[in-house]
Structure formats: C-alpha cells, structure tokens
N, C-alpha and C. Protein backbone atom coordinates (compact mmCIF):
# COMPACT_ATOMS: atom_id res chain seq x y z
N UNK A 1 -11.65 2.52 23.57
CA UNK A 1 -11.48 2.31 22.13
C UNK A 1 -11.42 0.82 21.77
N UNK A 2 -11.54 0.05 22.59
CA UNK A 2 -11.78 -1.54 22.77
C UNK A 2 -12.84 -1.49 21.87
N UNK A 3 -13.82 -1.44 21.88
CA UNK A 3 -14.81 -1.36 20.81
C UNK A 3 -14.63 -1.34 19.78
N UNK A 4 -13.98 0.09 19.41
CA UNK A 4 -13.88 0.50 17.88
C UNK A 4 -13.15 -0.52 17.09
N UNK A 5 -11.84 -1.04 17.79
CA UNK A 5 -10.51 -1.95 17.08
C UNK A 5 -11.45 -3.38 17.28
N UNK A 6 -12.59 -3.65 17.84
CA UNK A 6 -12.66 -4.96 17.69
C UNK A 6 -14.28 -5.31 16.51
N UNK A 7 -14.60 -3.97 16.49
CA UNK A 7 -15.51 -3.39 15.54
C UNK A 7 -15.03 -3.36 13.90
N UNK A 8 -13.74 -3.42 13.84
CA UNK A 8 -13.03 -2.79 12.58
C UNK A 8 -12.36 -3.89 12.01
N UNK A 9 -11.26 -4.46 13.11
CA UNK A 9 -10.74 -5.52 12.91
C UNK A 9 -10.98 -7.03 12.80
N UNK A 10 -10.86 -7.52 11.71
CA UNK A 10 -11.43 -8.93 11.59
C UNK A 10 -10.14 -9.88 11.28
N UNK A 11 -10.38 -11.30 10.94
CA UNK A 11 -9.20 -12.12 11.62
C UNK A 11 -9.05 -12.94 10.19
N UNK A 12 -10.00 -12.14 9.41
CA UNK A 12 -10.17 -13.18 8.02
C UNK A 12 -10.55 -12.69 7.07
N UNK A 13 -10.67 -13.22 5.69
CA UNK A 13 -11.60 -12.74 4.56
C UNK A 13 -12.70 -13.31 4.53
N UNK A 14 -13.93 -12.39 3.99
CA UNK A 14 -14.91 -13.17 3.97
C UNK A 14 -15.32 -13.88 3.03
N UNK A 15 -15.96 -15.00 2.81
CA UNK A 15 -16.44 -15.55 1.78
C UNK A 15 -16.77 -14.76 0.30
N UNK A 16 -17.67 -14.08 0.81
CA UNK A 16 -18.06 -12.80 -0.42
C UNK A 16 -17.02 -12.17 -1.37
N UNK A 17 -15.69 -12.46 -0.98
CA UNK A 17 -14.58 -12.21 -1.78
C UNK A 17 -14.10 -13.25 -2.89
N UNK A 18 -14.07 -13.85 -4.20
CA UNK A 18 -13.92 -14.99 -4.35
C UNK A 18 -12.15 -15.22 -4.39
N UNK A 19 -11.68 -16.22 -3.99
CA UNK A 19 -10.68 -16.76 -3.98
C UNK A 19 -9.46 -15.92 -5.27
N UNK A 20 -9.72 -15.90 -6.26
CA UNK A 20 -9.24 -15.51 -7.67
C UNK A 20 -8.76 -13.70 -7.34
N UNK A 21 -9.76 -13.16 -6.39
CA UNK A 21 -9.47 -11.87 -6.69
C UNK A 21 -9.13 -11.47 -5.05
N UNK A 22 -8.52 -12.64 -4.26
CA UNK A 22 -8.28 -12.38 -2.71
C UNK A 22 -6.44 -12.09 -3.13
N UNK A 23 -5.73 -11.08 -4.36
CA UNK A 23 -4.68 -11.18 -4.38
C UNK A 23 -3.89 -9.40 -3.15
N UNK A 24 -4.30 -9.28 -2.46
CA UNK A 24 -3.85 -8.88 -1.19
C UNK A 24 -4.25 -9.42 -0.20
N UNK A 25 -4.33 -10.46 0.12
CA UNK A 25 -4.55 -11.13 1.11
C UNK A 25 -2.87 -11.99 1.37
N UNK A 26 -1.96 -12.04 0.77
CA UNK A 26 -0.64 -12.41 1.19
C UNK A 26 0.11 -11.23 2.16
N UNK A 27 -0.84 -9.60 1.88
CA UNK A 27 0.31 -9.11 2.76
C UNK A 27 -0.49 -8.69 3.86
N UNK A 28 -1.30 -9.62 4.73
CA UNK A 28 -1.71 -8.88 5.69
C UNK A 28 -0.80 -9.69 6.40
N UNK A 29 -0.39 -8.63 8.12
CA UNK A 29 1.01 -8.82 8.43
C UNK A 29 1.58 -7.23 8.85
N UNK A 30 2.55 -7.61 9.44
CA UNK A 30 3.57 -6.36 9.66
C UNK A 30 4.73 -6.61 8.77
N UNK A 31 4.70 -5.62 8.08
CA UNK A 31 6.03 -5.41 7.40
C UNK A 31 7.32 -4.13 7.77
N UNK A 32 8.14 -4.31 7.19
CA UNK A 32 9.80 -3.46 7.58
C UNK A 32 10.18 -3.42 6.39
N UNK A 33 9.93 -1.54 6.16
CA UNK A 33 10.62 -1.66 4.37
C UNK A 33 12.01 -0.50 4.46
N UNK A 34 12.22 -0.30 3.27
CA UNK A 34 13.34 0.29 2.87
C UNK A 34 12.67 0.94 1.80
N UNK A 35 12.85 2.62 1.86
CA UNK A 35 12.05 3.40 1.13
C UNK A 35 13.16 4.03 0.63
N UNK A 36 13.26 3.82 -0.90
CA UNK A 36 14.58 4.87 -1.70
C UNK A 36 13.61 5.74 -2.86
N UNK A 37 14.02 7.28 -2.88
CA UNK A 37 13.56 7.97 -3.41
C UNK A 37 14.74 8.69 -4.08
N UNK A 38 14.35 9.51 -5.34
CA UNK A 38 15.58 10.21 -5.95
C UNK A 38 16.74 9.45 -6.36
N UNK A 39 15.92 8.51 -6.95
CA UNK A 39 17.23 7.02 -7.62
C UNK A 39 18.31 7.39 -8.70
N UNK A 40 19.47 7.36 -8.08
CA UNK A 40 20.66 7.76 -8.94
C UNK A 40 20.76 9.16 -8.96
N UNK A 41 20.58 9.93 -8.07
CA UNK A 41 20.48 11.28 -7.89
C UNK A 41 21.19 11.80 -6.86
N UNK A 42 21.69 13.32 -6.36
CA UNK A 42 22.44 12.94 -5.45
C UNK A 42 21.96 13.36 -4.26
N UNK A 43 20.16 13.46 -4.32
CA UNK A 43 19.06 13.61 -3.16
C UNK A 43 18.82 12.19 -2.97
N UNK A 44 19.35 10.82 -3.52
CA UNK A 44 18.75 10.03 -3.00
C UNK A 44 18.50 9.69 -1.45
N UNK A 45 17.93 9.07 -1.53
CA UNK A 45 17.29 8.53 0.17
C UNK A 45 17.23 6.95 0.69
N UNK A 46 17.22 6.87 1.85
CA UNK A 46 17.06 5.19 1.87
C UNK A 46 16.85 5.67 3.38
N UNK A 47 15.17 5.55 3.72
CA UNK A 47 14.51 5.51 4.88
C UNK A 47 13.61 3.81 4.80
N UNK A 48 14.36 3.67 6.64
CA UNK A 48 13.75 2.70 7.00
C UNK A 48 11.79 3.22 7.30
N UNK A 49 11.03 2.40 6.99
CA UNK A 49 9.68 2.18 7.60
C UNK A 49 8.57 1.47 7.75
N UNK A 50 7.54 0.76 8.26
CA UNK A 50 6.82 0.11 8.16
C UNK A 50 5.52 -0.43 8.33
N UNK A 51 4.98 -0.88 7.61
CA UNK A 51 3.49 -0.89 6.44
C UNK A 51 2.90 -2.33 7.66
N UNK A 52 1.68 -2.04 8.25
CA UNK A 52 0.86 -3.19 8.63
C UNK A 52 -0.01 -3.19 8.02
N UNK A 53 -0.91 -4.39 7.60
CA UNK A 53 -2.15 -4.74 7.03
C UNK A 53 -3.28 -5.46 7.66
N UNK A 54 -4.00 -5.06 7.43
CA UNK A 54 -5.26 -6.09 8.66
C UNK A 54 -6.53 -6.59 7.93
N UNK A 55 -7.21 -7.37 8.14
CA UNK A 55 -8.68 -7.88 7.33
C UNK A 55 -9.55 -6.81 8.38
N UNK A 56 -10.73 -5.85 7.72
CA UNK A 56 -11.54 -5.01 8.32
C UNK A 56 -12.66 -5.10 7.65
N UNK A 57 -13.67 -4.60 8.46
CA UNK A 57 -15.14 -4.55 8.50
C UNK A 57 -15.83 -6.31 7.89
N UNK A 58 -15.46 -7.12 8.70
CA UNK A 58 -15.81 -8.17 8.41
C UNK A 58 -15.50 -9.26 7.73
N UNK A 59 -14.31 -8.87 7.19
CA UNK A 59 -13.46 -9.29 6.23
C UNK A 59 -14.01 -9.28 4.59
N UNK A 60 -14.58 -7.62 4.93
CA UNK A 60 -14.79 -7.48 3.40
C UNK A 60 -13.71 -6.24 2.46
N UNK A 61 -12.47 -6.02 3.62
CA UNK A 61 -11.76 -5.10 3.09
C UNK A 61 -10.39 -5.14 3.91
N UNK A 62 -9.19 -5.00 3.42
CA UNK A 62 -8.23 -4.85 4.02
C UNK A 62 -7.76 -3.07 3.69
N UNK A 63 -7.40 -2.97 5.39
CA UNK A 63 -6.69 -1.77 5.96
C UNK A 63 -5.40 -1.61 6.30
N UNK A 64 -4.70 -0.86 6.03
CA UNK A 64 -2.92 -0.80 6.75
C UNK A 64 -2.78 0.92 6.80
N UNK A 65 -1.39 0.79 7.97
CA UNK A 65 -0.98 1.79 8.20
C UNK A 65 0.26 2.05 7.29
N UNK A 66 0.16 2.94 6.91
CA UNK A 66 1.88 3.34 6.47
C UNK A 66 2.54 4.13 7.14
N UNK A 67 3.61 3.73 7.77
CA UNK A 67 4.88 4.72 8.57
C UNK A 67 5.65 4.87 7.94
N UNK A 68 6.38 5.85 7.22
CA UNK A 68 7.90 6.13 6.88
C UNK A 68 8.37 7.99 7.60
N UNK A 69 9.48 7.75 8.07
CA UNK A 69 9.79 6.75 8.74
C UNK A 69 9.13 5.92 9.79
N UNK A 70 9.80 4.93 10.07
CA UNK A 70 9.39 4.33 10.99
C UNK A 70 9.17 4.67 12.44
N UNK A 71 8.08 4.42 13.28
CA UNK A 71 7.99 4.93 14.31
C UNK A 71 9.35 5.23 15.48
N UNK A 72 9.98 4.33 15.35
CA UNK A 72 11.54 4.24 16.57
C UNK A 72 12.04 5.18 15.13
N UNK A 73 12.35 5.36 13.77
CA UNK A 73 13.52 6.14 13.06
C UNK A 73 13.42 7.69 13.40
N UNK A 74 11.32 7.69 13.69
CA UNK A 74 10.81 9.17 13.79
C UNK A 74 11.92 9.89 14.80
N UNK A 75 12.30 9.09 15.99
CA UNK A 75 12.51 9.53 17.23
C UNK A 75 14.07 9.64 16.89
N UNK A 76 14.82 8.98 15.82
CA UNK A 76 16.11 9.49 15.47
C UNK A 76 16.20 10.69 14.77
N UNK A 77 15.32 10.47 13.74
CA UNK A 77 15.42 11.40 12.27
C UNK A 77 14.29 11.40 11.85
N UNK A 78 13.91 12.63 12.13
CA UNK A 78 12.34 12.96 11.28
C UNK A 78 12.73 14.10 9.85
N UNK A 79 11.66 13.33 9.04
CA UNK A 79 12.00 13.78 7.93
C UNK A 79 10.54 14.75 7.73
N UNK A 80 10.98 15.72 6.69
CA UNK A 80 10.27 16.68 6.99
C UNK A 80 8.93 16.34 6.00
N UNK A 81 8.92 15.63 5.07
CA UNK A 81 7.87 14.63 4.48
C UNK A 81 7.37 13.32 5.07
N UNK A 82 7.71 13.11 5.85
CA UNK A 82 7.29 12.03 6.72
C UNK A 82 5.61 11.88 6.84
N UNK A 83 5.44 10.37 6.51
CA UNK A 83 3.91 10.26 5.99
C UNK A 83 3.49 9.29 6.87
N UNK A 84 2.65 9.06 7.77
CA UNK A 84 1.70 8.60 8.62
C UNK A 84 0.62 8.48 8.26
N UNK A 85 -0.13 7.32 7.64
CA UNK A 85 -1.64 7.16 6.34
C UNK A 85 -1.72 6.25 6.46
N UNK A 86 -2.94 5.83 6.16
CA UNK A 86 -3.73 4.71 6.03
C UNK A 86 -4.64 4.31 4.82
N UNK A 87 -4.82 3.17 4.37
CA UNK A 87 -5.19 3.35 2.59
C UNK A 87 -6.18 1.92 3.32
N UNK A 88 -7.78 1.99 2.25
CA UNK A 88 -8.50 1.10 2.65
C UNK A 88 -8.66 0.32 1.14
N UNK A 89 -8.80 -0.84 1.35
CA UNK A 89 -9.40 -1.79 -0.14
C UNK A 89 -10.22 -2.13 0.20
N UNK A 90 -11.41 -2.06 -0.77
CA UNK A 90 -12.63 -2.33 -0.55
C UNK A 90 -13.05 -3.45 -2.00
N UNK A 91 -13.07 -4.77 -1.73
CA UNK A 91 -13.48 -5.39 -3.18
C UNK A 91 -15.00 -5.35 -3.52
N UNK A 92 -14.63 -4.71 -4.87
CA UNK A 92 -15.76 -4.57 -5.30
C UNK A 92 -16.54 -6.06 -6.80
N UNK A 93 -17.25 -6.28 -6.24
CA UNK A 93 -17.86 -7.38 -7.02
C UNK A 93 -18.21 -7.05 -8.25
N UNK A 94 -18.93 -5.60 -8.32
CA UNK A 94 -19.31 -5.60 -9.75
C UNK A 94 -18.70 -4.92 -11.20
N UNK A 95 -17.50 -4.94 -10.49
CA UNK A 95 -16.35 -4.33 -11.90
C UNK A 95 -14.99 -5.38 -12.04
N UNK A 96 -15.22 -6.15 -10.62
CA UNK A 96 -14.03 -7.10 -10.15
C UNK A 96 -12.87 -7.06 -9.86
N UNK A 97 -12.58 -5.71 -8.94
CA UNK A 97 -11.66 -5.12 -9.10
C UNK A 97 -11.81 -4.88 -7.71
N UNK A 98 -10.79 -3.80 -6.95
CA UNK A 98 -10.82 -3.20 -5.58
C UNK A 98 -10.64 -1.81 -5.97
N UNK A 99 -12.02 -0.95 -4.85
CA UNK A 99 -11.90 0.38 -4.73
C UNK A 99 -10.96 0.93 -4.18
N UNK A 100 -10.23 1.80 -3.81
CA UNK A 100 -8.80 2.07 -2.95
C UNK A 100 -8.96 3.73 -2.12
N UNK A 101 -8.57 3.52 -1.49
CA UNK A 101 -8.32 4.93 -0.37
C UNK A 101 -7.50 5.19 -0.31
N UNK A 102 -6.33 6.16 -0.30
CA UNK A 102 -5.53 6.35 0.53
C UNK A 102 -5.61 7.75 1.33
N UNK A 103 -5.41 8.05 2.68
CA UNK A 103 -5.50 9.22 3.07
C UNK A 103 -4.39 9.77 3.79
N UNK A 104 -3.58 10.99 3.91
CA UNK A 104 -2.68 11.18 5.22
C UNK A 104 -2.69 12.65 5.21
N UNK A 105 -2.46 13.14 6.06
CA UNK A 105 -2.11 14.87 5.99
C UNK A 105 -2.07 15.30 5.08
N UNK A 106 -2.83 16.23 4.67
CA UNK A 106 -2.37 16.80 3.01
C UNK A 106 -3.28 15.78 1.76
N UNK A 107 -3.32 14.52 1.81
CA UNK A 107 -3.48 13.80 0.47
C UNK A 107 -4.82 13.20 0.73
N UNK A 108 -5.66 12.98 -0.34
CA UNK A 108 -6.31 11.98 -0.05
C UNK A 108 -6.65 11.24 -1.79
N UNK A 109 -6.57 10.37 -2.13
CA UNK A 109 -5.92 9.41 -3.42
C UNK A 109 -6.94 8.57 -3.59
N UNK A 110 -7.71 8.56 -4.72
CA UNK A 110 -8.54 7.16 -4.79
C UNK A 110 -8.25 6.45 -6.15
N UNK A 111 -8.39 5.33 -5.93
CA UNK A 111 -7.48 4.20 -6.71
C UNK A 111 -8.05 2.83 -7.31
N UNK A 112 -8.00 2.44 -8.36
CA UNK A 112 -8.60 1.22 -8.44
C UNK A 112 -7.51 -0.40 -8.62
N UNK A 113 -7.98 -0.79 -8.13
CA UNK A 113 -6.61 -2.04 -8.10
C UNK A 113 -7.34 -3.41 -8.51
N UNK A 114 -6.29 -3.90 -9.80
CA UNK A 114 -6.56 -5.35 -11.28
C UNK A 114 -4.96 -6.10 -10.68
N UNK A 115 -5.42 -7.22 -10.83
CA UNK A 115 -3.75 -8.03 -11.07
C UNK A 115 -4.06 -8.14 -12.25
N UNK A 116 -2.52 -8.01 -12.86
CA UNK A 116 -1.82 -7.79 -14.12
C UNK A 116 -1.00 -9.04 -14.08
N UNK A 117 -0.86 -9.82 -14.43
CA UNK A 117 0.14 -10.88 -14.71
C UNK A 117 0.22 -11.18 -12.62
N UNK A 118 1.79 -10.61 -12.69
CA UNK A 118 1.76 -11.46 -11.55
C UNK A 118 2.29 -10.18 -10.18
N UNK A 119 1.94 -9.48 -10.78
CA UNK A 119 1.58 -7.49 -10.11
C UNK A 119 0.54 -7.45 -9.76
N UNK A 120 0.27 -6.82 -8.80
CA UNK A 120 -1.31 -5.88 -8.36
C UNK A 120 -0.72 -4.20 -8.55
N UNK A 121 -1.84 -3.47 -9.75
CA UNK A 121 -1.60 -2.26 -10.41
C UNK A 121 -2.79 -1.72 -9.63
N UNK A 122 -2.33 -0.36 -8.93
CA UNK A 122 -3.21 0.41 -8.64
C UNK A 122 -3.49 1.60 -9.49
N UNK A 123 -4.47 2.26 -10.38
CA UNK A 123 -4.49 3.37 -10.74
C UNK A 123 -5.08 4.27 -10.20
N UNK A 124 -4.79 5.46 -10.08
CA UNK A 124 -5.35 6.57 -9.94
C UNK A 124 -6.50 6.56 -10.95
N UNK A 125 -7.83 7.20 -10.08
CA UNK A 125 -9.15 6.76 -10.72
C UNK A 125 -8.90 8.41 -11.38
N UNK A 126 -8.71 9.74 -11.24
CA UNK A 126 -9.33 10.75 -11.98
C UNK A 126 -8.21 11.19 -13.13
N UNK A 127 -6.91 11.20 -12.82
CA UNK A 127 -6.09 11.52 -14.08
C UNK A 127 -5.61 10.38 -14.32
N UNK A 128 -5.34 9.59 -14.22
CA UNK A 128 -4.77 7.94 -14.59
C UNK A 128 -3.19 8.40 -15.09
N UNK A 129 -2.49 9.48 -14.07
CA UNK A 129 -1.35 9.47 -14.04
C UNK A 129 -0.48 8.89 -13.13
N UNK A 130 -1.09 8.15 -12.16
CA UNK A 130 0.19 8.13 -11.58
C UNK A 130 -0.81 6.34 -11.03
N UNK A 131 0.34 5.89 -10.87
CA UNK A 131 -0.07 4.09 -10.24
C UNK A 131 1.00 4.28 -9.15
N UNK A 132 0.38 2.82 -8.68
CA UNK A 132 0.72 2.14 -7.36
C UNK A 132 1.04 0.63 -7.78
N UNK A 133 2.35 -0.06 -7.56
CA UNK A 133 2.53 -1.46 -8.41
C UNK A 133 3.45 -2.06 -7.04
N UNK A 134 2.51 -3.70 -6.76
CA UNK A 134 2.99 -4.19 -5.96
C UNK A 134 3.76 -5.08 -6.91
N UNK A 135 4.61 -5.71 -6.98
CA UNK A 135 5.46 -6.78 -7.96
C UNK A 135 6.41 -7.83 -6.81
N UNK A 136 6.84 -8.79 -7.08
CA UNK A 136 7.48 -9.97 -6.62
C UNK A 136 7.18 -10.13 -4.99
N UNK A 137 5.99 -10.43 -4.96
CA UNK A 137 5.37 -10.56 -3.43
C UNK A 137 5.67 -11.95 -3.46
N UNK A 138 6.23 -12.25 -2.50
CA UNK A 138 6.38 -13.69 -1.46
C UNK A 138 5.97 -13.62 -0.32
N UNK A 139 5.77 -15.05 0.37
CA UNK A 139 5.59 -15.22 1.91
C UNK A 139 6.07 -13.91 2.38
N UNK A 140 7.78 -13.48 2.59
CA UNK A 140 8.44 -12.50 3.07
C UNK A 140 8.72 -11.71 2.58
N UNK A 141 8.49 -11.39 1.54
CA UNK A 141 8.69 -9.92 0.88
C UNK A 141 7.80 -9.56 -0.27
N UNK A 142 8.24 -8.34 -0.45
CA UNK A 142 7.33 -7.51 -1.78
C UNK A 142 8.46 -6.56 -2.46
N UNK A 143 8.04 -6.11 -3.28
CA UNK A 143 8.45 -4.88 -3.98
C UNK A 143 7.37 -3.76 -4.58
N UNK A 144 7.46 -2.13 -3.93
CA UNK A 144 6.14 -1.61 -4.54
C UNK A 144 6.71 -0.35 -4.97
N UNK A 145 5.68 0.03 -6.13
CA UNK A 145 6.61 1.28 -6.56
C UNK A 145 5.66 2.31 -7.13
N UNK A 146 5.72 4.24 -6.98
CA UNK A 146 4.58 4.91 -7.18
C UNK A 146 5.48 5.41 -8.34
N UNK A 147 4.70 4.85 -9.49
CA UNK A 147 5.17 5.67 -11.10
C UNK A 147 3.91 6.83 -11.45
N UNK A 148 4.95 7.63 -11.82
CA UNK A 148 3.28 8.76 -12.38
C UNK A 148 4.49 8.55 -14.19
N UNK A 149 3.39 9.67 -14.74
CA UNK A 149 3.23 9.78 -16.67
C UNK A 149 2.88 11.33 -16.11
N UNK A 150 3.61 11.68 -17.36
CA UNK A 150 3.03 13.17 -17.55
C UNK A 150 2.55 13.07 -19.24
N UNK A 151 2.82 11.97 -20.01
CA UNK A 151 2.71 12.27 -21.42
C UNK A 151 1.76 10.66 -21.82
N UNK A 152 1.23 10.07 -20.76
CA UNK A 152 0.44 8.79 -20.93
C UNK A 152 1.15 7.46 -21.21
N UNK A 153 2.32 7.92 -21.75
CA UNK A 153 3.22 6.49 -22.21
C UNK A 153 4.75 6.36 -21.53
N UNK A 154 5.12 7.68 -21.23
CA UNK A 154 6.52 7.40 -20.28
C UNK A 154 6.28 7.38 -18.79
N UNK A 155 6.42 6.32 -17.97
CA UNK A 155 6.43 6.27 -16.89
C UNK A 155 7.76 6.40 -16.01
N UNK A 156 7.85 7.19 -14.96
CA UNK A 156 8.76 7.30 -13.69
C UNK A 156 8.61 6.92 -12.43
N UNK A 157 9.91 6.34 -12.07
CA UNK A 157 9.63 5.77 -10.35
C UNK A 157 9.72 7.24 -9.74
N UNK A 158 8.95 7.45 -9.42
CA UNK A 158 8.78 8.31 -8.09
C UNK A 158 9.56 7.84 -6.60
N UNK A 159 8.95 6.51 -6.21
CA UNK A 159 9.61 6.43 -5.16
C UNK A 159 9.64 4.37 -4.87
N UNK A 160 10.32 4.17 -4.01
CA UNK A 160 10.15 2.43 -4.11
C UNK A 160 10.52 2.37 -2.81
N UNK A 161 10.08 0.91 -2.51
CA UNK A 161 10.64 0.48 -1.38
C UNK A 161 10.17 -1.67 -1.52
N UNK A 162 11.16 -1.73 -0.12
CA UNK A 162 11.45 -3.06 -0.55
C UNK A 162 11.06 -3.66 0.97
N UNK A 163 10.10 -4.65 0.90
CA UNK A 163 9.50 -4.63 2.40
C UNK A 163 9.80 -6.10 2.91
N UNK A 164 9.88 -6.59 3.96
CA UNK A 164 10.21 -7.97 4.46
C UNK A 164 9.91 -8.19 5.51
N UNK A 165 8.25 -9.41 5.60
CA UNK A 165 7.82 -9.47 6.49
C UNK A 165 8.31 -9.76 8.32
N UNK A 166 7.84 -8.95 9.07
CA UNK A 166 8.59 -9.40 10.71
C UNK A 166 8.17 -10.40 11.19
N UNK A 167 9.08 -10.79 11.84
CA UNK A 167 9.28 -12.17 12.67
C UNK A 167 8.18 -12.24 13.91
C-alpha cells in the first residue's frame, strides 16, 4: 500500500489554487479535539478525538480523517455513534469555492465551502439545512460546529468541538 499513500499524499498546495482561497490550508496537521454534544442538556457529552489533514492528489485537494472517539478512547469507551470518516476538498476554480465530501458508515454529505468574514462555512449542497462552520482558527487551534435549520432562519448547534494542534 506504499504506492497508494504516496500516490495520494502530497507535501503541498499546488499552485493552481490561488493564495486568497488556500483558507484550509492552516489546518493541515494532526489535531486533538474535544467533541460536546447535547449542550446544556442532561445527555451532554464531552468525547475526546482526533481530526488529521493532509494535501492530496497533487496538492489540488486536502483530505482528513475524523476519529471520535479517538483511536486509544475507542479502546476505553466506545460509543455507540462513534464515527470513523473521511471528508475530501476539492477547490474548485470556476465558482471559487471548494467542492466537499464527507463519507463514513451510514452517511455520505456533499458540501460546498466560501469564507465568510473570518469563518470557513460549509453548506450542505441539496437541502441547505444543515452547515459545517470552522471559526477562530489559529496556528493551534480551531473551533467547528454542525448547525442544521428546520425553518431556514433558526439555526442549532448540533454538535461542537474544540481542536488543538499536536506537538
């Protein structure tokens, strides 16, 4: 499988991306998040897990894994929603925007992703109910959060987590 990972994986962005719209390119990296769901509820949650990112197919798209839990938490406490997925960005030049993937057991999600001020907003491309919002990304951290709408104008956190890049 030497092949495939050195086939897939690239070490950079490519040119063909312009600078202005390379705004996921800060989280490629391994990250360690903190996933709270059911906020202020008395199902809330607070699972450790963690999100890698990589430059792929030439560096015309970034790839990551998502673990929650985390691979060592699996082996404490497996949760019975426990999501193992991988989501691809693909920038696309002629809308200026990024195409989005996400896939895992059960789901598969396609998405389009704009920076908004100083957010990267993912929407859901067929009902435009539910987003994906990265907000206060630094060197070492992020904040991301999946809001859906059932009525187009009230939005809910579904779920969040708070990630901080590893050493």
């Amino acid at each position: 499988m030497r092949e495939f990972a050195e086939a897939l994986i690239c070490k950079s962005k490519s040119n063909s991306i312009p600078d202005a719209y390379n705004f996921f390119g800060p989280l490629i990296g391994e990250w360690d998040f903190e996933w709270i769901d059911n906020h202020g509820t008395e199902k809330e949650r607070h699972i450790k897990g963690e999100w890698i990112f990589s430059w792929v197919l030439e560096g015309t798209a970034i790839q990551d894994v998502f673990i929650c839990p985390s691979r060592e938490e699996r082996i404490k406490s497996n949760q019975p929603d426990a999501e193992y997925g991988t989501t691809i960005r693909i920038y696309n030049p002629k809308n200026q925007a990024w195409d989005i993937f996400y896939g895992c057991a059960g789901e598969a999600t396609r998405l389009e992703a704009r920076e908004v001020g100083e957010t990267i907003v993912l929407t859901e491309i067929n009902s435009q109910e539910m987003k994906w919002v990265f907000s206060e990304i630094t060197e070492n951290s992020f904040h991301w959060r999946n809001i859906r709408t059932q009525d187009g104008t009230t939005w809910k956190v579904q779920g969040e987590l708070f990630a901080s890049r590893r050493n």
